[in-house]
C-alpha atoms as a PDB file:
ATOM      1  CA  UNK A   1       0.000   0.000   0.000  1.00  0.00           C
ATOM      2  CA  UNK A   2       1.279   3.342  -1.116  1.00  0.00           C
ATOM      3  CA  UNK A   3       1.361   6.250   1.649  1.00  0.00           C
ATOM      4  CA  UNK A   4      -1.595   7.815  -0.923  1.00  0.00           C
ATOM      5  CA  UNK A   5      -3.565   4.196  -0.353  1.00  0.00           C
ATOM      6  CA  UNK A   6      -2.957   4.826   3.353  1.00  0.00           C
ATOM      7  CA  UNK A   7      -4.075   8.013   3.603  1.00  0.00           C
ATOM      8  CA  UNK A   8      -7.391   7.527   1.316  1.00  0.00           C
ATOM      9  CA  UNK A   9      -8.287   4.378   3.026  1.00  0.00           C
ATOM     10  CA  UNK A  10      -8.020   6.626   6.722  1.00  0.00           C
ATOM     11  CA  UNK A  11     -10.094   9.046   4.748  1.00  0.00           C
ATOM     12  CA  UNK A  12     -12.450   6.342   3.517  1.00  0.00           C
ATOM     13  CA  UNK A  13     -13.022   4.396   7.208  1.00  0.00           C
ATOM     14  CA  UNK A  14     -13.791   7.722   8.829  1.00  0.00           C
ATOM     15  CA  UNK A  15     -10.957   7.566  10.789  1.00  0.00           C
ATOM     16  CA  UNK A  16      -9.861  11.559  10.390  1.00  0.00           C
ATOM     17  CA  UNK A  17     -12.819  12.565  11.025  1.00  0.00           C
ATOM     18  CA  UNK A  18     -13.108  10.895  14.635  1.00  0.00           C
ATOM     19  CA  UNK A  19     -10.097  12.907  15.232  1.00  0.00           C
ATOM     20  CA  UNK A  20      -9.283  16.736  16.314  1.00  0.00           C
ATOM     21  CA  UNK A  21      -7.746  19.158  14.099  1.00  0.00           C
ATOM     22  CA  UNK A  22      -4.363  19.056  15.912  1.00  0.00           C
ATOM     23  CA  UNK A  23      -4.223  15.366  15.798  1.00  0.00           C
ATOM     24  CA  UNK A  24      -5.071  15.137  12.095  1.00  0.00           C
ATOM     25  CA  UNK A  25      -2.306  17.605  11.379  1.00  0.00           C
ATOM     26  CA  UNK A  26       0.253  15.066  13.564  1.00  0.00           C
ATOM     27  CA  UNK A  27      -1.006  12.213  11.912  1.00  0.00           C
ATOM     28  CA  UNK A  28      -0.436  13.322   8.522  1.00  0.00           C
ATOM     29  CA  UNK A  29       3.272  14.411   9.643  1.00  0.00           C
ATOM     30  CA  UNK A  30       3.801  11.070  11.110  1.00  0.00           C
ATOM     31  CA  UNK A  31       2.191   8.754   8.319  1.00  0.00           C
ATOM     32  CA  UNK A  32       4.525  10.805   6.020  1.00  0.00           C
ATOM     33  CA  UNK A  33       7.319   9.793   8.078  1.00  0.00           C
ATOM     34  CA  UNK A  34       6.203   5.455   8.496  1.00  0.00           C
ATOM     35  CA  UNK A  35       6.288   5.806   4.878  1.00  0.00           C
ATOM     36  CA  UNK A  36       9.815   6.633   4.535  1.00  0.00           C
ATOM     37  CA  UNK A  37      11.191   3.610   6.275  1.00  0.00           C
ATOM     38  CA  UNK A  38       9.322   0.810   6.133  1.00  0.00           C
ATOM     39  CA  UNK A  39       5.413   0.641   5.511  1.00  0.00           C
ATOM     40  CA  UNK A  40       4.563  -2.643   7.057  1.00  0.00           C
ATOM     41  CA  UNK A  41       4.553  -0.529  10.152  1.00  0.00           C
ATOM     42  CA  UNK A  42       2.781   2.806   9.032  1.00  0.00           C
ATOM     43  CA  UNK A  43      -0.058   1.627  10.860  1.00  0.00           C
ATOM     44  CA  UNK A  44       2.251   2.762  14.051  1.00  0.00           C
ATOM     45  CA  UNK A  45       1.868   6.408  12.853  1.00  0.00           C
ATOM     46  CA  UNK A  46      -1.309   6.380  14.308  1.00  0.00           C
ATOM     47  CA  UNK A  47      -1.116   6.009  17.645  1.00  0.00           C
ATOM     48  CA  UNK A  48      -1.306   8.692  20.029  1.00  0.00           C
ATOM     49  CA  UNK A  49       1.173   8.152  22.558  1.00  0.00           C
ATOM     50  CA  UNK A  50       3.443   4.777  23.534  1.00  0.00           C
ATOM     51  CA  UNK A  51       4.685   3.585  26.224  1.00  0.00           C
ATOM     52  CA  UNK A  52       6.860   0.179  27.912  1.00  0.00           C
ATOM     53  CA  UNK A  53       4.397  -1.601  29.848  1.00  0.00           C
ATOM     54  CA  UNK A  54       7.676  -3.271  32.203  1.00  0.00           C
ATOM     55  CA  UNK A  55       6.900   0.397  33.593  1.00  0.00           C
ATOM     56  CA  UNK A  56       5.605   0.132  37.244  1.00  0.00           C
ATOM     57  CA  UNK A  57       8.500   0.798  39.999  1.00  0.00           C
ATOM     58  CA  UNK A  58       7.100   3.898  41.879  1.00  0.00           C
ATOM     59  CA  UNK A  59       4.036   5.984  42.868  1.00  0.00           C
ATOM     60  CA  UNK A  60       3.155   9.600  42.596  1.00  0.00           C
ATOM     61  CA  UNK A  61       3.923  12.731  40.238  1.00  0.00           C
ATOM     62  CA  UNK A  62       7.735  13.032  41.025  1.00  0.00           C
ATOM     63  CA  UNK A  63       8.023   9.276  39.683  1.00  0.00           C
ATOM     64  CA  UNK A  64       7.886   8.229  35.698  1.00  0.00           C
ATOM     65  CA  UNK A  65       7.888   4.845  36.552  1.00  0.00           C
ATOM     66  CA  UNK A  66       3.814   5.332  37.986  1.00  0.00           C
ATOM     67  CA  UNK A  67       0.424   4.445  36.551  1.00  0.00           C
ATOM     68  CA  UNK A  68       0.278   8.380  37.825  1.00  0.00           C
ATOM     69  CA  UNK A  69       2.503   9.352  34.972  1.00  0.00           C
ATOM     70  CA  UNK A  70       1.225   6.794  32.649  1.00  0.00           C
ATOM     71  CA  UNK A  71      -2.257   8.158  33.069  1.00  0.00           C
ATOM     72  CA  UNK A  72      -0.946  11.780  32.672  1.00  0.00           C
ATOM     73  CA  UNK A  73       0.259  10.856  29.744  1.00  0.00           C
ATOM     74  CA  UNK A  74      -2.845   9.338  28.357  1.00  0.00           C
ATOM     75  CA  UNK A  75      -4.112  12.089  29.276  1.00  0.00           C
ATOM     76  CA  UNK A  76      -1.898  14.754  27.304  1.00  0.00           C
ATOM     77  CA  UNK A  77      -2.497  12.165  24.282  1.00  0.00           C
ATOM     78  CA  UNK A  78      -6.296  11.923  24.287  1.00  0.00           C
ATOM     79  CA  UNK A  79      -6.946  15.619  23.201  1.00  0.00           C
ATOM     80  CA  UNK A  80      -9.612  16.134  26.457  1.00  0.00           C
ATOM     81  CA  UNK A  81     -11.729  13.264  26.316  1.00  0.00           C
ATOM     82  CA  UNK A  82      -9.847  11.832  29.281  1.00  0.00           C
ATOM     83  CA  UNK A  83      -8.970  14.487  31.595  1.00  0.00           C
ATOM     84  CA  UNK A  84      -8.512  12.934  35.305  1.00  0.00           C
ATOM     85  CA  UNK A  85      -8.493  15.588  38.145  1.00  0.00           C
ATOM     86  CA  UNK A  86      -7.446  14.150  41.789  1.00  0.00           C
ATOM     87  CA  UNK A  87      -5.094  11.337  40.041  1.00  0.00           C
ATOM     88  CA  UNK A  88      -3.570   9.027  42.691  1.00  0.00           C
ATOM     89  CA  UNK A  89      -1.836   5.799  42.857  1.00  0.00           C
ATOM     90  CA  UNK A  90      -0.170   3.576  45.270  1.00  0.00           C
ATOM     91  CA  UNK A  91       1.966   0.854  45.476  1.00  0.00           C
ATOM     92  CA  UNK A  92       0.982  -1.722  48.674  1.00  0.00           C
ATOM     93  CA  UNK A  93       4.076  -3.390  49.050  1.00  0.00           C
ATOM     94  CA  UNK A  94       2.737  -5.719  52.172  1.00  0.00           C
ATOM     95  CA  UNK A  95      -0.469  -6.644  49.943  1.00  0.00           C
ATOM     96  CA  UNK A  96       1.274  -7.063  46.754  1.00  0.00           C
ATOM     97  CA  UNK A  97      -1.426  -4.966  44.946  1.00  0.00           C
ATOM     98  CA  UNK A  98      -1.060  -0.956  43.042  1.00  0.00           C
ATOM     99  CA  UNK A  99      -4.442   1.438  43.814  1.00  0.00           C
ATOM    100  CA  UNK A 100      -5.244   3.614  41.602  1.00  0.00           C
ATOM    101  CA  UNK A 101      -7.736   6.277  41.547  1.00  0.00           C
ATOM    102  CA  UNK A 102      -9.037   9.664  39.927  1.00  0.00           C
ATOM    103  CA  UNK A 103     -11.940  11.689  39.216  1.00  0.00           C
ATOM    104  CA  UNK A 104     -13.454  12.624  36.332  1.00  0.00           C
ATOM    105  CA  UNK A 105     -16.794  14.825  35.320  1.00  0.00           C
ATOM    106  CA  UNK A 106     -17.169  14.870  39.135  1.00  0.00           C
ATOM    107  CA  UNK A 107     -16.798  10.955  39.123  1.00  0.00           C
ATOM    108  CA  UNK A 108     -14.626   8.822  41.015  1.00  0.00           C
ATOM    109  CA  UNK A 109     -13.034   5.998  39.424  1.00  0.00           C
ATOM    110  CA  UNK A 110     -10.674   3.431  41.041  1.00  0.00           C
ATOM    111  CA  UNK A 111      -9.050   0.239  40.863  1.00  0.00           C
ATOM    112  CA  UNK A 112      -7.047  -2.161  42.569  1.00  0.00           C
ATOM    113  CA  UNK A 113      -4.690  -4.608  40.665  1.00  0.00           C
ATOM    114  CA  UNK A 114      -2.375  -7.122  41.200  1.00  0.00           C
ATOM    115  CA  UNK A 115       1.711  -5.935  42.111  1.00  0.00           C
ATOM    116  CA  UNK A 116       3.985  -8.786  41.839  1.00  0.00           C
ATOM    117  CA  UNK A 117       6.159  -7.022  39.845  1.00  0.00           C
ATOM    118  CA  UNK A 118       6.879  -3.824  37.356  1.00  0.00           C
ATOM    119  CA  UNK A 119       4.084  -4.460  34.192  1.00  0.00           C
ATOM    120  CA  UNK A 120       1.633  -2.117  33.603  1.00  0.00           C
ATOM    121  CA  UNK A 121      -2.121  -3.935  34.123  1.00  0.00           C
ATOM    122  CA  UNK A 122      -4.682  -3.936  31.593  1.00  0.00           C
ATOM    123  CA  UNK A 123      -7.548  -2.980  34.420  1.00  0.00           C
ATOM    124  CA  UNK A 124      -6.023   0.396  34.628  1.00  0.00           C
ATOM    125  CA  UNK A 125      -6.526   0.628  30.885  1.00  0.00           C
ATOM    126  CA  UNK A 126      -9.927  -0.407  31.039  1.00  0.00           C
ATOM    127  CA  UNK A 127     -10.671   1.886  34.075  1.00  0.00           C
ATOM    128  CA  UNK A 128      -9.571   4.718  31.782  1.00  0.00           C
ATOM    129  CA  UNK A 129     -11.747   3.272  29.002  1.00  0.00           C
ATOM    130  CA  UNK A 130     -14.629   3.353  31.683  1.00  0.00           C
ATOM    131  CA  UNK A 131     -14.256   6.918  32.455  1.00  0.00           C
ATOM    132  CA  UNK A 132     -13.812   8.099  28.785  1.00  0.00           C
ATOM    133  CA  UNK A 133     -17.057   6.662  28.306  1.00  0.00           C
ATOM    134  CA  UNK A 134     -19.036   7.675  31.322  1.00  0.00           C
ATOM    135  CA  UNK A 135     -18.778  10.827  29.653  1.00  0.00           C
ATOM    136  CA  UNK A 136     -20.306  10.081  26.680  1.00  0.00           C
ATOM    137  CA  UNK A 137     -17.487  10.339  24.701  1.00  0.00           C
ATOM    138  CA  UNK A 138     -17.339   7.396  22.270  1.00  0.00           C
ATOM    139  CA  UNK A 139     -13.249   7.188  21.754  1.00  0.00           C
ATOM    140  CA  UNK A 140     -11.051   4.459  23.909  1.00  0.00           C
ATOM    141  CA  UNK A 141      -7.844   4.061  23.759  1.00  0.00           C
ATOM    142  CA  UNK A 142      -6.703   0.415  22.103  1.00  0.00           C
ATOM    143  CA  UNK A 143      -3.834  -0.548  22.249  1.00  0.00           C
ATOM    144  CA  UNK A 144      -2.576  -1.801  18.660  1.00  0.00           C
ATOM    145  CA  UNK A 145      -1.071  -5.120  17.602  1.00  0.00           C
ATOM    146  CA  UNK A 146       2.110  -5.126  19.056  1.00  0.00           C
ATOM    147  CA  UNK A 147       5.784  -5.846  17.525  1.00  0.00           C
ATOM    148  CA  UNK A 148       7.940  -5.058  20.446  1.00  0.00           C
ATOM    149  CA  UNK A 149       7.350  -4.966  24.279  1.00  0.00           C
ATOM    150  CA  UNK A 150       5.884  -1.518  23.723  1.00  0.00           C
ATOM    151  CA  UNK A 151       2.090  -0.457  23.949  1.00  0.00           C
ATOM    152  CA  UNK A 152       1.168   2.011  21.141  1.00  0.00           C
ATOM    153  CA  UNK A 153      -2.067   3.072  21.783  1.00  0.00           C
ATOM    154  CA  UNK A 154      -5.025   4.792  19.237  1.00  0.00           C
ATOM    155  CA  UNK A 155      -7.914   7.046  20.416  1.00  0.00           C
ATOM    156  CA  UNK A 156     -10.673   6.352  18.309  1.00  0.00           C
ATOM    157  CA  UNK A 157     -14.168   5.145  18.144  1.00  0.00           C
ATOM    158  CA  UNK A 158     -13.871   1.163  18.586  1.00  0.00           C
ATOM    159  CA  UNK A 159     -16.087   0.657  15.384  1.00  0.00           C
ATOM    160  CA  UNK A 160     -13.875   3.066  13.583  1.00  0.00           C
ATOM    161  CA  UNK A 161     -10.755   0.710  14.625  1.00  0.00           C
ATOM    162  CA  UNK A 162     -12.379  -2.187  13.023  1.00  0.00           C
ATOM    163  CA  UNK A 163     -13.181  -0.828   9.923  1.00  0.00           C
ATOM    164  CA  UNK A 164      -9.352   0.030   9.693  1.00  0.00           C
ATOM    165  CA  UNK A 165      -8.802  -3.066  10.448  1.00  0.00           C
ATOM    166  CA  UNK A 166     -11.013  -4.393   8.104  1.00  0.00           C
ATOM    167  CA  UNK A 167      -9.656  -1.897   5.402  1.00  0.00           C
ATOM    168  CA  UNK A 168      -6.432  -3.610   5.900  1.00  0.00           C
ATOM    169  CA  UNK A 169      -4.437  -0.565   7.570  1.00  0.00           C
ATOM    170  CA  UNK A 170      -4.053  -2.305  11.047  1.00  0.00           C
ATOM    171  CA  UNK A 171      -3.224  -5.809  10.707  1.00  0.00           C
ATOM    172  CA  UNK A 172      -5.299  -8.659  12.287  1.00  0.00           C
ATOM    173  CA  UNK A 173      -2.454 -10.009  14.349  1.00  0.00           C
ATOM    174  CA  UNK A 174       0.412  -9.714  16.446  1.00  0.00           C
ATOM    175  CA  UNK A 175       3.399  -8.861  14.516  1.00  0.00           C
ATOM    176  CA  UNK A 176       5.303 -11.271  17.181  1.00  0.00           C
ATOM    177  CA  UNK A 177       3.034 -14.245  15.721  1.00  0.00           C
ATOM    178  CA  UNK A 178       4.887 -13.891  12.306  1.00  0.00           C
END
């Protein structure tokens, strides 16, 4: 597929249009770039923000190894649709389990999940997912098919994600599976 294909078949799928402005103008930057190396991967142009999910050593704002800083970041990335106010976390050594918590349009949302060791949890993903949508908005973040240990994440209507799938501009499968 040619970086024109790509671009038409975003086009066709809806997919810039379930986008803001700013993130259209980033995507088209960043497509332009995928398409310069090599384009088995463009699809990677689309994600909003990345991140290592062996990330999970720390609590708080002063530490980048927190779901804290994680979930400032998805936060940054999601254009307003998730915008947590209150945003706490905490690692319970002596239970072996990471809290998390925030607000959002005056709602709490919280979690506990397992800490045996430093990976990010999906639940905290989903909790994010649950807040984005308790305010009617109809993006979530999904995370797409991975190639590495890293999580690249899209923010985008889920039905809009599988027509791009469908359309053959996110593949079907794990790049790991071959």
């Amino acid at each position: 597929m040619t970086e024109a294909e790509f671009w038409s078949k975003l086009e066709e799928v809806g997919w810039l249009d379930a986008v803001p402005t700013a993130e259209r103008t980033r995507l088209r930057a960043a497509v332009s770039d995928a398409f310069t190396g090599d384009p088995k991967y463009a699809f990677y142009a689309l994600a909003v923000t990345s991140f290592d999910p062996e990330c999970i050593e720390g609590s708080g704002p002063e530490d980048p190894c927190s779901y804290y800083s994680v979930l400032s970041q998805l936060a940054e990335a999601s254009y307003g649709p998730f915008a947590p106010a209150d945003l706490r976390d905490e690692l319970d050594e002596d239970s072996g389990v990471a809290r998390v918590s925030f607000k959002q349009g005056g709602q709490l949302f919280s979690c506990e999940v397992p800490w045996e060791d430093d990976w990010f949890q999906e639940p905290v993903l989903d909790l994010v997912n649950k807040a984005i949508k308790a305010n009617k908005a109809k993006e979530q973040f999904i995370p797409l098919p991975p190639c590495d240990q890293t999580i690249s994440l899209v923010l985008v209507p889920p039905a809009i994600y599988k027509k791009a799938v469908s359309a053959g501009i996110i593949p079907r499968k794990h790049l790991l599976d071959g």
